[in-house]
Protein backbone atom coordinates (compact mmCIF):
# COMPACT_ATOMS: atom_id res chain seq x y z
CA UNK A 1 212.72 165.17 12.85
CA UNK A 2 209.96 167.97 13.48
CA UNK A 3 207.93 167.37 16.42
CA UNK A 4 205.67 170.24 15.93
CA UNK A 5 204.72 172.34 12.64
CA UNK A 6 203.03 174.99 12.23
CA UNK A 7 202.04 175.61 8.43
CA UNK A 8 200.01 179.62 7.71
CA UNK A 9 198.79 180.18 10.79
CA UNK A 10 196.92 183.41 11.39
CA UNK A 11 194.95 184.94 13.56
CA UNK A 12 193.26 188.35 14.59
CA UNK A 13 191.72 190.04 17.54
CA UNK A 14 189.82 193.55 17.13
CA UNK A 15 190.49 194.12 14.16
CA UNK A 16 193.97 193.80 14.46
CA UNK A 17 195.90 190.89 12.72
CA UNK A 18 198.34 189.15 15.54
CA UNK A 19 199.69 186.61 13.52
CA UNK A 20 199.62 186.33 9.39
CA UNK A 21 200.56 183.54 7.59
CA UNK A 22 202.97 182.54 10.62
CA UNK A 23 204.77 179.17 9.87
CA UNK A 24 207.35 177.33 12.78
CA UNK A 25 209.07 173.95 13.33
CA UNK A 26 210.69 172.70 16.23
CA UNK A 27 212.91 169.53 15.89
CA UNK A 28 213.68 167.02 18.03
CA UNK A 29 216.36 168.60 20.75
CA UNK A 30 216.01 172.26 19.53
CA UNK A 31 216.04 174.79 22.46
CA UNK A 32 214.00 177.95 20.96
CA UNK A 33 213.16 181.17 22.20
CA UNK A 34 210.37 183.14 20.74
CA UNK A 35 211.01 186.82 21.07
CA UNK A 36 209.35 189.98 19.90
CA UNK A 37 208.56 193.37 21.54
CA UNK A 38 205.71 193.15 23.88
CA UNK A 39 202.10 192.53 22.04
CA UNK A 40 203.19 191.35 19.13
CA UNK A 41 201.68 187.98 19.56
CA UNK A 42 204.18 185.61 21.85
CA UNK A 43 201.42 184.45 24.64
CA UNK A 44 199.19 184.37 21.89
CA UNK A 45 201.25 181.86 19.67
CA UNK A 46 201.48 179.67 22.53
CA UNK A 47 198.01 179.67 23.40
CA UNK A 48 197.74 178.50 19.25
CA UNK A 49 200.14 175.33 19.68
CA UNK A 50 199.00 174.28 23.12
CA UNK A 51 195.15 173.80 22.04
CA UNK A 52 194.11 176.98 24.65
CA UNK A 53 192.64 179.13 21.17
CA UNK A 54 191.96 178.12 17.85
CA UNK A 55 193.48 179.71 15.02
CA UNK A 56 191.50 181.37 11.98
CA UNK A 57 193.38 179.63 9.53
CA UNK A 58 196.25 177.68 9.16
CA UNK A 59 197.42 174.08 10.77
CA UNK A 60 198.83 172.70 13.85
CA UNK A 61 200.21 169.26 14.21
CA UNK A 62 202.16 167.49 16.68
CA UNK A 63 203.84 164.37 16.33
CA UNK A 64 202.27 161.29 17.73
CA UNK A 65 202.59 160.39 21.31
CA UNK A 66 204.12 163.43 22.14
CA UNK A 67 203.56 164.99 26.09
CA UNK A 68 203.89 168.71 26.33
CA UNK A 69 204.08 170.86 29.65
CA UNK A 70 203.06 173.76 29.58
CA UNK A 71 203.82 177.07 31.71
CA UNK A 72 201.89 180.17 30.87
CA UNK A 73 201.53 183.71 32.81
CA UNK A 74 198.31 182.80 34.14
CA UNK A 75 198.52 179.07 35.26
CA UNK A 76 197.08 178.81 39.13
CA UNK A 77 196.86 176.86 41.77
CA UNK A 78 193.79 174.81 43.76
CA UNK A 79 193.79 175.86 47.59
CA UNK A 80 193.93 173.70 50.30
CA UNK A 81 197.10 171.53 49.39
CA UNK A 82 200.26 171.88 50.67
CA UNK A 83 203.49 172.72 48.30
CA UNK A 84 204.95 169.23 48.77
CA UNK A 85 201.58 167.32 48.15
CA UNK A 86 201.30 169.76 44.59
CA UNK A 87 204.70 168.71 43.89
CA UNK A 88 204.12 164.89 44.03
CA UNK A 89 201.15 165.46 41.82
CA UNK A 90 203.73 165.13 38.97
CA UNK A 91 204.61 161.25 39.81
CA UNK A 92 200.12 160.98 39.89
CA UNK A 93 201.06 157.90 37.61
CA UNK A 94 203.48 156.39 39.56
CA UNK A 95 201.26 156.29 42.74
CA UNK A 96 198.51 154.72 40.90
CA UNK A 97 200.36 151.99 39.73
CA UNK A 98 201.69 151.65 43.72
CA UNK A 99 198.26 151.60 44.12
CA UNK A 100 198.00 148.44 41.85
CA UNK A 101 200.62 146.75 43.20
CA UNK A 102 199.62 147.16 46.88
CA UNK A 103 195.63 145.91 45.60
CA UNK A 104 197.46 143.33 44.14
CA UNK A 105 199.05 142.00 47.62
CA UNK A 106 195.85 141.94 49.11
CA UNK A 107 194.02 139.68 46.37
CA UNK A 108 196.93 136.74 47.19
CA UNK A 109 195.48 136.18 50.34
CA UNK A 110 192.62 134.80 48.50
CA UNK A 111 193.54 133.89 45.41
CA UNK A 112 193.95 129.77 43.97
CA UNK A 113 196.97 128.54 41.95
CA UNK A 114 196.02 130.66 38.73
CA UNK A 115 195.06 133.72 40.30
CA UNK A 116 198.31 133.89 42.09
CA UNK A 117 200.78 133.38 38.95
CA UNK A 118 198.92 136.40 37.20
CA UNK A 119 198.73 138.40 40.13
CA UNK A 120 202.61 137.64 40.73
CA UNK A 121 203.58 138.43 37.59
CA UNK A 122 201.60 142.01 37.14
CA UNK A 123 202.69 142.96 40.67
CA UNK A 124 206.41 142.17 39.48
CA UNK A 125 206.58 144.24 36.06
CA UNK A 126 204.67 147.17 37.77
CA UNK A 127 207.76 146.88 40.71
CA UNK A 128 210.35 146.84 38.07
CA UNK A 129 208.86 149.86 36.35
CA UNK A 130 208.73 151.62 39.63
CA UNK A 131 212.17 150.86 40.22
CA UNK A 132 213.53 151.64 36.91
CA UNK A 133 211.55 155.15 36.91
CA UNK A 134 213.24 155.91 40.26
CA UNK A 135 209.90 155.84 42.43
CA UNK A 136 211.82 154.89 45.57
CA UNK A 137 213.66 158.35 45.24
CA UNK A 138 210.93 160.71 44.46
CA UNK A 139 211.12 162.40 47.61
CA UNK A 140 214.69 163.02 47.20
CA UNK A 141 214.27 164.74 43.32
CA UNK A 142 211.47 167.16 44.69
CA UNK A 143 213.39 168.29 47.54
CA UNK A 144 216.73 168.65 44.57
CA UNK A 145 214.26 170.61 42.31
CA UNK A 146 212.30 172.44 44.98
CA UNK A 147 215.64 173.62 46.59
CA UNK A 148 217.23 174.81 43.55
CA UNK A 149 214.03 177.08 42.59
CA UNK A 150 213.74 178.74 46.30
CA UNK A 151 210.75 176.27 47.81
CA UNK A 152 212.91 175.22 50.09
CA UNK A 153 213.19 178.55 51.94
CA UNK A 154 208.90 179.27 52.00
CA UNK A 155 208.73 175.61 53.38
CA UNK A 156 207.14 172.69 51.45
CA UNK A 157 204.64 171.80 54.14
CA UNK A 158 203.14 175.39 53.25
CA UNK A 159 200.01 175.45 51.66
CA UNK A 160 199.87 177.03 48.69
CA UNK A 161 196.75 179.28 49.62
CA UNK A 162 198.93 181.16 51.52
CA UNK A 163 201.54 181.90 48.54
CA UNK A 164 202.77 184.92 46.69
CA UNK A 165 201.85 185.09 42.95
CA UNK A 166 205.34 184.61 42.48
CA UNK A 167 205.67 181.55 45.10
CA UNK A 168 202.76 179.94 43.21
CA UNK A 169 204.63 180.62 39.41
CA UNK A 170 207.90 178.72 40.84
CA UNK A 171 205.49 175.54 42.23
CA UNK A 172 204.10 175.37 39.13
CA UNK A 173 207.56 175.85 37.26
CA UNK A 174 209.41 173.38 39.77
CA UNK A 175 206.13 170.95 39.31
CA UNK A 176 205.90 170.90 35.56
CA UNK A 177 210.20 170.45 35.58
CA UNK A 178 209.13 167.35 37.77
CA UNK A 179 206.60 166.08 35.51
CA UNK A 180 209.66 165.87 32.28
CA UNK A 181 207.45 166.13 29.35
CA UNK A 182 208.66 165.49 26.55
CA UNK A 183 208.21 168.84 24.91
CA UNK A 184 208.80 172.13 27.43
CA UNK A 185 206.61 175.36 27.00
CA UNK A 186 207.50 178.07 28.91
CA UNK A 187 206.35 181.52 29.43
CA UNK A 188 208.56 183.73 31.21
CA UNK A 189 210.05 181.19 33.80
CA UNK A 190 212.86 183.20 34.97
CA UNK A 191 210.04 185.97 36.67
CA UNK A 192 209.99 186.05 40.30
CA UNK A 193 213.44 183.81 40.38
CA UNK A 194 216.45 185.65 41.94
CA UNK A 195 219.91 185.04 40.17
CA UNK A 196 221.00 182.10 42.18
CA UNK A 197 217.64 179.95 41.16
CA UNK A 198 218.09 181.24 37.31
CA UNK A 199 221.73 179.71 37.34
CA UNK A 200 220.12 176.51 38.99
CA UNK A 201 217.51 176.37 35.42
CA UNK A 202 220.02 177.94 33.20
CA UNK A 203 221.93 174.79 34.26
CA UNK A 204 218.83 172.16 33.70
CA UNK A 205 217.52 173.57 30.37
CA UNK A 206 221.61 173.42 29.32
CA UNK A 207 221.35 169.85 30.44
CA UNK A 208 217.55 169.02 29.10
CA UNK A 209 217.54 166.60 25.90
CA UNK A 210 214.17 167.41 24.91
CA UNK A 211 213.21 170.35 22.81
CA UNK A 212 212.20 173.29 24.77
CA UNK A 213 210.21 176.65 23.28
CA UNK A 214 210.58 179.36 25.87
CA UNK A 215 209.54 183.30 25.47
CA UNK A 216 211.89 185.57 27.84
CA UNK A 217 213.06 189.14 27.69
CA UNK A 218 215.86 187.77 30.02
CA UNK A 219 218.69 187.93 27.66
CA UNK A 220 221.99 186.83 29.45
CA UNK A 221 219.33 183.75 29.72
CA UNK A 222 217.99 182.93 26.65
CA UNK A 223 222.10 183.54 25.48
CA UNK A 224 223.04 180.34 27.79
CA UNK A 225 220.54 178.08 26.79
CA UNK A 226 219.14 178.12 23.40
CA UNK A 227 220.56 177.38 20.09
CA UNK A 228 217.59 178.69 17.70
CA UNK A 229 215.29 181.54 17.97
CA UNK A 230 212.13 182.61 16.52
CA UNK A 231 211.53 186.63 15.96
CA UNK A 232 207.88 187.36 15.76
CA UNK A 233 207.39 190.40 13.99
CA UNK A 234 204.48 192.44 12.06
CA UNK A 235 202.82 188.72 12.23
CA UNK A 236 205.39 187.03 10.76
CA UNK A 237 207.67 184.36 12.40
CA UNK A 238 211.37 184.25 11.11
CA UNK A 239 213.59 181.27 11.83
CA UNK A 240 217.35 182.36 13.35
CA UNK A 241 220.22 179.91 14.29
CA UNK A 242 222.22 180.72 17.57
CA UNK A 243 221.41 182.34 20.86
CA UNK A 244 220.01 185.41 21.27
CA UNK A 245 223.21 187.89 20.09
CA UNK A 246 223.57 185.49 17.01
CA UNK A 247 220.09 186.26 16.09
CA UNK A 248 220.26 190.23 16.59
CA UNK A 249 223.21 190.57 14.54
CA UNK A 250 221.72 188.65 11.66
CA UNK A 251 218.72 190.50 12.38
CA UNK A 252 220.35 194.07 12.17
CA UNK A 253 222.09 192.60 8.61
CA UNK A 254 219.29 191.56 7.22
CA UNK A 255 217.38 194.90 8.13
CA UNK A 256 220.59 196.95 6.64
CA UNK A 257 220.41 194.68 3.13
CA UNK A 258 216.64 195.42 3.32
CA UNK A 259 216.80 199.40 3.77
CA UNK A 260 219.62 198.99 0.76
CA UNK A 261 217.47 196.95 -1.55
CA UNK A 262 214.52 199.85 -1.00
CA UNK A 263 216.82 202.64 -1.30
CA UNK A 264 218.04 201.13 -4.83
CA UNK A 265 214.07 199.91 -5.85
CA UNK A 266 213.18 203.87 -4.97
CA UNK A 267 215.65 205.49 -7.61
CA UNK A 268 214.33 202.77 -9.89
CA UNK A 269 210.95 203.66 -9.40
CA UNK A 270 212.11 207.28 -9.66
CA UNK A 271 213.86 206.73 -12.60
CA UNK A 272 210.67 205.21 -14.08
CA UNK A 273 208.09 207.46 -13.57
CA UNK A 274 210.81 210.37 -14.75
CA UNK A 275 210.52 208.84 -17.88
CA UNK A 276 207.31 207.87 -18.12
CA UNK A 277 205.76 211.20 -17.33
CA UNK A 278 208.76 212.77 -20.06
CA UNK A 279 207.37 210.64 -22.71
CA UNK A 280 203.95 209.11 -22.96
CA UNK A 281 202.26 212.38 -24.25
CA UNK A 282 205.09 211.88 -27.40
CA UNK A 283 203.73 209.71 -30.14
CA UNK A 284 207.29 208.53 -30.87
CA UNK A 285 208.08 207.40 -27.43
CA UNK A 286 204.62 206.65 -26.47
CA UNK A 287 205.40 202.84 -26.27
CA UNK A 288 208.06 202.81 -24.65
CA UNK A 289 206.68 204.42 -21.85
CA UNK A 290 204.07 202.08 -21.90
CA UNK A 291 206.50 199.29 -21.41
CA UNK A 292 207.89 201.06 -18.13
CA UNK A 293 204.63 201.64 -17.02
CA UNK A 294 203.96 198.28 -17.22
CA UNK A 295 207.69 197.00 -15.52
CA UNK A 296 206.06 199.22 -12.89
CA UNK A 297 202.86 197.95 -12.26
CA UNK A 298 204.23 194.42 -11.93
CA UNK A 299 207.38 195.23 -9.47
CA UNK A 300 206.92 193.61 -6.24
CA UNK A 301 207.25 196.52 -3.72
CA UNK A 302 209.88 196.40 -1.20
CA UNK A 303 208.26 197.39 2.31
CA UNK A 304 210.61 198.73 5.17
CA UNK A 305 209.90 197.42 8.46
CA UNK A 306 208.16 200.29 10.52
CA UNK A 307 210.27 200.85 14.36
CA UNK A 308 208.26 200.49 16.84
CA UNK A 309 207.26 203.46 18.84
CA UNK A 310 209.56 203.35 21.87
CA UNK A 311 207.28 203.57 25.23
CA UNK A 312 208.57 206.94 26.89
CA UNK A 313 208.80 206.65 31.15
CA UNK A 314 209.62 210.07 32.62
CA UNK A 315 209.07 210.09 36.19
CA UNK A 316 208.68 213.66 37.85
CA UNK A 317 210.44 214.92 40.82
CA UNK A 318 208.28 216.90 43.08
CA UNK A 319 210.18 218.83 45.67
CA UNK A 320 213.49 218.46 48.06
CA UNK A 321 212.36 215.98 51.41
CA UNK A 322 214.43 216.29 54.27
CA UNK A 323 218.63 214.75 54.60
CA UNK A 324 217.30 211.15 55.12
CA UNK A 325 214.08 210.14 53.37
CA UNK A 326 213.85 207.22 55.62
CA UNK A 327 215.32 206.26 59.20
CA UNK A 328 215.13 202.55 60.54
CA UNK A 329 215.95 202.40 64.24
CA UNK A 330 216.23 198.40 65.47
CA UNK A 331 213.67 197.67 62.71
CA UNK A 332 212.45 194.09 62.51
CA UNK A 333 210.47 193.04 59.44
CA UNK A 334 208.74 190.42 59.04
CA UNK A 335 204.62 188.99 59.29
CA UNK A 336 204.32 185.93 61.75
CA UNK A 337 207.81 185.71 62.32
CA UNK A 338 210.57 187.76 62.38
CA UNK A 339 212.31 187.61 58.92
CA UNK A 340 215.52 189.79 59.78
CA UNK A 341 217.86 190.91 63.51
CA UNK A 342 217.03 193.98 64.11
CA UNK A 343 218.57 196.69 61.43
CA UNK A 344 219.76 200.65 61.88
CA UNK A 345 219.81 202.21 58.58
CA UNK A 346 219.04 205.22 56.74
CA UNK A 347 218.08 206.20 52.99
CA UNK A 348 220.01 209.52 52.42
CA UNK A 349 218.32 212.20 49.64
CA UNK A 350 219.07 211.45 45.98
CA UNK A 351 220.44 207.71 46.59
CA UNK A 352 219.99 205.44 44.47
CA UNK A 353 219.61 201.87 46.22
CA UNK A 354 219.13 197.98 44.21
CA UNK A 355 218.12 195.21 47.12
CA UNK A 356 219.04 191.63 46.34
CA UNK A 357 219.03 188.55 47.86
CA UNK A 358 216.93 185.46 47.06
CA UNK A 359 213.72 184.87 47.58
CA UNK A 360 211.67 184.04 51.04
CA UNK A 361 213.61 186.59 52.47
CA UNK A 362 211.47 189.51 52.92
CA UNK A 363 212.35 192.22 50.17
CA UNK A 364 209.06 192.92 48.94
CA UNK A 365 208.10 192.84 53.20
CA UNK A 366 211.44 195.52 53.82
CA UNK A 367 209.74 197.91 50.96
CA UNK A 368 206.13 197.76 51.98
CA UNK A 369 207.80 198.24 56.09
CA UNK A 370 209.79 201.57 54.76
CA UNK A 371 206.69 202.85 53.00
CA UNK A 372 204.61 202.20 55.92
CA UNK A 373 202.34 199.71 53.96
CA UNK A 374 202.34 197.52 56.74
CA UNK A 375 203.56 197.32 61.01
CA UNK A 376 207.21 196.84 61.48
CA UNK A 377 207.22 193.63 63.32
CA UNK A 378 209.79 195.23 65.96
CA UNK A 379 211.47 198.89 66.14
CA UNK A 380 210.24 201.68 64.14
CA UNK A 381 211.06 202.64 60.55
CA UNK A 382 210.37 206.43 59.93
CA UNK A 383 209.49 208.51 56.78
CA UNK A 384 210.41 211.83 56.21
CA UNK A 385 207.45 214.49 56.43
CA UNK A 386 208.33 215.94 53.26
CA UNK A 387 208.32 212.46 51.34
CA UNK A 388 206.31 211.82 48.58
CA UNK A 389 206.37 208.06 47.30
CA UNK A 390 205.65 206.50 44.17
CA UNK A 391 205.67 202.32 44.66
CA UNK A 392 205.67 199.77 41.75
CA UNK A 393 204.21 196.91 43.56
CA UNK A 394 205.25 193.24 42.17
CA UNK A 395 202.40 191.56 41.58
CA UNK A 396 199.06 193.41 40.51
CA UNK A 397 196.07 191.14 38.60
CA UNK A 398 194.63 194.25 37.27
CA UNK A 399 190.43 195.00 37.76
CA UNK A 400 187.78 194.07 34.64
CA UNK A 401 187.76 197.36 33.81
CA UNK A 402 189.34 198.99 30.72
CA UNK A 403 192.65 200.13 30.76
CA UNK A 404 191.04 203.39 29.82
CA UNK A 405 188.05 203.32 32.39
CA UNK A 406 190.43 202.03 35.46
CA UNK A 407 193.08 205.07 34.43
CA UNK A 408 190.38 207.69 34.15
CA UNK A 409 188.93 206.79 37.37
CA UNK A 410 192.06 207.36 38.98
CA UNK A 411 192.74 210.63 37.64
CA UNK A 412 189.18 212.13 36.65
CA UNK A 413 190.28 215.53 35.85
CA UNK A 414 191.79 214.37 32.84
CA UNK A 415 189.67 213.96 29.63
CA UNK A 416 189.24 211.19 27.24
CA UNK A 417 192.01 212.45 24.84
CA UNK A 418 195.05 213.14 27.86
CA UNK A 419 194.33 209.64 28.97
CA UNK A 420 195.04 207.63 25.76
CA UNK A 421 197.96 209.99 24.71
CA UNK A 422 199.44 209.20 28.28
CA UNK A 423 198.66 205.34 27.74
CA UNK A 424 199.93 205.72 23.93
CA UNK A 425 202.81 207.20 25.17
CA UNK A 426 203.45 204.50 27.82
CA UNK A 427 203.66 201.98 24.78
CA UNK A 428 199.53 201.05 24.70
CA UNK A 429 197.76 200.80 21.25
CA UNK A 430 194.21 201.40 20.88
CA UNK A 431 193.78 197.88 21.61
CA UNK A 432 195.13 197.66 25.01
CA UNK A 433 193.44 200.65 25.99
CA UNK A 434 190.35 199.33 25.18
CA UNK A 435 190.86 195.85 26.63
CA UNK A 436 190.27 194.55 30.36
CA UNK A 437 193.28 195.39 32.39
CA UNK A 438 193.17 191.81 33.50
CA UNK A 439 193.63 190.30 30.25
CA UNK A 440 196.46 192.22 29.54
CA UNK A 441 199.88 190.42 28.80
CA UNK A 442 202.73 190.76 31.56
CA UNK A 443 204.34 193.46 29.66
CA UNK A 444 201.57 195.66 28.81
CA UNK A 445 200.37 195.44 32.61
CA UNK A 446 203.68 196.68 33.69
CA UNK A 447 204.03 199.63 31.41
CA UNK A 448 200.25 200.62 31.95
CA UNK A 449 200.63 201.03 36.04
CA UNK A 450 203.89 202.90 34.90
CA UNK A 451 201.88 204.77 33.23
CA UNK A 452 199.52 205.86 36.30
CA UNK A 453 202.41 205.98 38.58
CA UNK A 454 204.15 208.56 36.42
CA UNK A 455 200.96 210.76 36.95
CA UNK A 456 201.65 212.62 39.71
CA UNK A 457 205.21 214.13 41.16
CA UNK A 458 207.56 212.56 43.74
CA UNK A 459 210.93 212.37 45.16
CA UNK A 460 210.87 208.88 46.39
CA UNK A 461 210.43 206.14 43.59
CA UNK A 462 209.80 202.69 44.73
CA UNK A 463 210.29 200.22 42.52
CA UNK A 464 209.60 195.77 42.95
CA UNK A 465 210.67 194.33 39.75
CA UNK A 466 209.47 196.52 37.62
CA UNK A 467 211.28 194.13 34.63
CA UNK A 468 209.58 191.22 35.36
CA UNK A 469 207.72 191.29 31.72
CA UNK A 470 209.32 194.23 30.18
CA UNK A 471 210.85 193.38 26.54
CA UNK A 472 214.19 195.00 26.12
CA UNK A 473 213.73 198.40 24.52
CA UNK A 474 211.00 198.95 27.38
CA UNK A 475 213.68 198.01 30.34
CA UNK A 476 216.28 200.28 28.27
CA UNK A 477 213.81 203.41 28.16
CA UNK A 478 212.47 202.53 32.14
CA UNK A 479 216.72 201.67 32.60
CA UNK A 480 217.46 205.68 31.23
CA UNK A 481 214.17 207.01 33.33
CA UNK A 482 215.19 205.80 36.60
CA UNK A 483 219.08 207.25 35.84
CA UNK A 484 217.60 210.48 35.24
CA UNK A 485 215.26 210.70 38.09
CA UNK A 486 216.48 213.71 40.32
CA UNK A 487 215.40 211.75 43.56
CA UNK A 488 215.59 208.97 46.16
CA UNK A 489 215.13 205.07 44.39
CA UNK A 490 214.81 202.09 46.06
CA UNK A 491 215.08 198.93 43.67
CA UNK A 492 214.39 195.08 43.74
CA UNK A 493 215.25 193.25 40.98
CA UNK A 494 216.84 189.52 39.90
CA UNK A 495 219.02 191.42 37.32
CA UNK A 496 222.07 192.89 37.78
CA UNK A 497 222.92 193.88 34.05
CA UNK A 498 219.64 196.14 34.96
CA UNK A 499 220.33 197.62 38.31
CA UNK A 500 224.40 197.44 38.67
CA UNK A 501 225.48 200.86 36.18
CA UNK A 502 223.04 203.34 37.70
CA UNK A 503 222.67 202.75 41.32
CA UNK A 504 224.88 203.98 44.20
CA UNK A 505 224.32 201.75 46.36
CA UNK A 506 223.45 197.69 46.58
CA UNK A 507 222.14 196.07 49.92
CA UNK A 508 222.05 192.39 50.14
CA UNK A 509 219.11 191.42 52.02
CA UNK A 510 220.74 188.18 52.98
CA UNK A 511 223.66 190.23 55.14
CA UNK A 512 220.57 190.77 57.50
CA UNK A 513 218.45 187.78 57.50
CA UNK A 514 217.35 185.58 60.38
CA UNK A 515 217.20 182.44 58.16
CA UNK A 516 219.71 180.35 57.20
CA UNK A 517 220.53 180.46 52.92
C-alpha cells in the first residue's frame, strides 16, 4: 500500500530545471533515503511533498488520514519557553483532553441526574484514552528521548532562547520523535548529534514501524536503517532496493551497461553515416542510403550521464610558526560555569588533532578559547606569535547578500571573473553564486565559506564540523585537502570514518570534563 505518490513532478528555479518528470512512492513501512550530490534538488523535493512549494506540474497525493512530521534545515524555535515545556508541546492533544476531563469534574458539582450520567461517561472514555495512550508516563518518555539525543546534558529547564543552532535542531528532532507521526520526514537529523546520540536514533528508526523518508550524506547511517533508496539525479528520481552500498553497486552497474550500450549505439551510428555519405550521391545505392538515413533519424539517442565537477579544497600553508602553535597552562573553559578542571596542554607544529566527545561539553567553547575568540574562564591559553589561523565555525546563517556580493566584499581586490572561478571551483554554479547566501542549502553554505577561508594562507586550520552537510565526494575532496595540508589542524567532528585515517592525534573532550556523562 502507497501512502504517498508522486506522479511527473517538475519543477524549475532560474532557469534551471531541479526536478523533471520526477515520479516516487513510499509504501507503508518503507524506510527511504533520498540521496544525490548537493543541489540537485533533495530539500527541494521535500519542500514539494510537504505542501511548503508548489510544483509546476505534476501531482502529489497522500493517503487519507495520514499525519506527517516534518524536520527540515531551517525549522526554528519561538523564544521564551523552556526545552521541557517545547517538548510536551507534542502530547498538546493529550492535555486538552485533561483539560476536558478536569472541566468535566467541576460541572458534577452542579449537575441533576442526566447531566451527571453524560458527564460520567465522557469523563470515563477520555480517562481510558489517556491511560491507554500512556499520558500518566509522559514525563518519563521525554526525559528517555531527550536523554538519548544529548538534552539531558544542556538541561531541560533551559530556555531555548539561549540555545545553539544545533541545540535547537535536536529539540526539534527529539520533539517531532515525540509527536510519532505517522509518516517521518527528515532532513539531515544526524547534524549536530555526536556518535553516541546517532546510535541512540540509528536504534529508533531500526525499531520505527512507520515509513520514514530521510536525506543524509551520513552513510554508515543511512546503511543501518533503510531498506530502499531514492537517487535524485539530472532531475530524475530512480527507485533502488537495499541500503545505501546496495544502491551504489547497482548504481555503478547500471552506469557500466549504460556507457556499453553508447559505446555499441556510437559504432552503429558510425557505421551508418559511413555508408550513407559512401552512397547517396550513387543512383544505384541511392535508396538504400535513404533507408539508413532514415533508421537514423528515428534512433532514440543514448545520453551518458555527465560527472559532476568535483569541488576542489586546497588550503595554503603560509609560513613555519614557532615548536608549539598553542600552550594551555591550567586553562578552564567554559561561559557561566566552568565546563572542564583545569587542563595543561600543548598543540605541537604540523599535528594533526580530531576532538570528540558528546555534546554540552564545550568543544566548539575549547576551539573558540585556543583561538582567542573568547576569555578563558580560568588560566591562560597562549598562541604562538607566528600563528596564522583559518577557523570553520559550526553554525553560520549566512547575510542577504549574494554569494558573489558577500565574497567580493571580503576580498575586494579580486574582480568579478576570480571570484566566480574561485566559487565555481568550490563546487557553486551560476545559480548559487547569484543567490542569497542565506537561502543556500546546508551543503552549498559549507563549501562557499570554504571557499573564502581558502583565500588567504595559514598554518593553523581550524575546523567545527565542517561535514555537517557535505555530500560524499565533497567530504572525500575536503577528507584529501586536510591530509595534504603542510600545517597544524585542529578537528571536531561526529564521524570517525572522517577524522580517524588522517589525524595524529584524538582528544576526548570527555577525559577532561567537569560534568558527569
Amino acid at each position: 500500500m502507497s501512502v504517498l505518490i508522486v506522479d511527473k513532478v517538475s519543477h524549475g528555479f532560474g532557469g534551471r530545471q531541479i526536478l523533471d518528470d520526477a515520479s516516487f512512492r513510499l509504501n507503508k513501512g518503507e524506510h527511504v533515503a533520498l540521496v544525490g550530490a548537493n543541489g540537485e534538488g533533495k530539500s527541494t523535493f521535500l519542500n514539494i511533498i510537504t505542501g511548503n512549494l508548489m510544483p509546476d506540474s505534476g501531482t502529489v497525493s497522500w493517503c487519507n488520514h495520514i499525519t506527517t512530521g516534518y524536520l527540515d534545515q531551517r525549522t526554528t524555535l519561538s523564544p521564551g519557553k523552556t526545552i521541557r515545556e517545547v517538548l510536551r508541546e507534542a502530547f498538546a492533544h493529550f492535555f486538552d483532553l485533561e483539560k476536558e476531563m478536569l472541566e468535566a469534574y467541576d460541572k458534577m458539582a452542579t449537575a441533576d441526574d442526566d447531566e451527571m450520567a453524560k458527564l460520567m461517561e465522557d469523563a470515563a472514555e477520555i480517562q481510558d484514552i489517556l491511560e491507554h495512550s500512556g499520558f500518566y508516563t509522559i514525563d518519563a518518555k521525554i526525559e528517555e528521548y531527550a536523554n538519548g539525543l544529548g538534552l539531558g546534558d544542556i538541561g531541560l529547564d533551559k530556555d531555548v532562547s539561549e540555545l545553539s543552532g544545533g541545540q535547537r535542531s535536536k529539540v526539534l528532532l527529539t520533539k517531532l520523535l515525540l509527536e510519532d507521526p505517522m509518516i517521518l520526514i527528515l532532513d539531515e537529523p544526524t547534524n549536530y548529534l555526536d556518535e553516541n546520540h546517532i546510535v541512540w536514533l540509528t536504534r529508533f528508526l531500526q525499531n520505527y514501524e512507520n515509513a520514514f523518508l530521510l536525506v543524509s550524506h551520513d552513510i554508515p547511517f543511512l546503511n543501518n536503517v533503510v531498506n530502499v533508496v531514492y537517487h535524485v539525479e539530472e532531475g530524475v528520481l530512480t527507485r533502488y532496493a537495499g541500503n545505501y552500498d546496495d544502491f551504489m553497486r547497482m548504481y555503478d552497474i547500471k552506469r557500466a551497461q549504460l556507457e556499453q550500450a553508447y559505446k555499441k549505439q556510437q559504432k552503429e551510428i558510425a557505421d551508418l553515416e559511413d555508408f550513407i555519405a559512401r552512397n547517396k550521391a550513387r543512383i544505384a545505392t541511392t535508396n538504400m542510403a535513404k533507408s539508413r538515413q532514415k533508421k537514423l533519424d528515428k534512433m532514440e539517442k543514448i545520453e551518458l550521464i555527465k560527472d559532476k565537477p568535483k569541488p576542489v579544497f586546497r588550503f595554503e600553508y603560509s609560513r613555519a610558526p614557532g615548536k608549539y602553535v598553542i600552550e594551555a597552562n591550567n586553562l578552564v573553559i567554559g561561559y557561566d560555569e566552568a565546563l572542564t578542571s583545569p587542563l595543561n596542554f600543548h598543540v605541537e607544529r604540523g599535528k594533526k588533532i580530531a576532538i570528540k566527545g558528546v555534546n554540552g561539553l564545550g568543544k566548539s567553547t575549547l576551539l573558540k578559547t585556543m583561538l582567542g575568540i573568547i576569555p578563558a574562564f580560568d588560566g591562560e591559553v597562549k598562541l604562538d606569535y607566528y600563528a596564522e589561523p583559518a577557523y570553520f565555525e559550526q553554525e553560520h546563517d549566512g547575510s542577504s547578500k549574494t554569494a558573489l556580493q558577500d565574497f567580493w566584499d571580503e576580498f575586494p581586490s579580486m574582480d568579478n571573473g576570480e571570484v566566480r572561478r574561485a566559487l565555481a571551483k568550490c563546487g557553486l554554479t551560476t545559480e548559487h553564486i547569484e543567490s542569497q547566501v542565506r537561502v543556500l542549502s546546508g551543503g552549498e553554505n559549507a563549501k562557499f565559506r570554504l571557499c573564502k577561508l581558502m583565500q588567504n594562507p595559514m598554518n593553523l586550520l581550524v575546523l567545527d564540523e565542517p561535514t555537517n552537510h557535505l555530500d560524499p565526494v565533497a567530504k572525500d575532496v575536503l577528507k584529501e585537502a586536510i591530509r595534504d595540508f603542510k600545517g597544524t589542524v585542529i578537528l571536531v567532528s561526529h564521524e570517525p570514518d572522517f577524522y580517524q585515517d588522517i589525524v595524529t592525534d584524538i582528544w576526548n573532550l570527555e577525559d577532561w570534563t567537569t560534568k558527569v556523562v
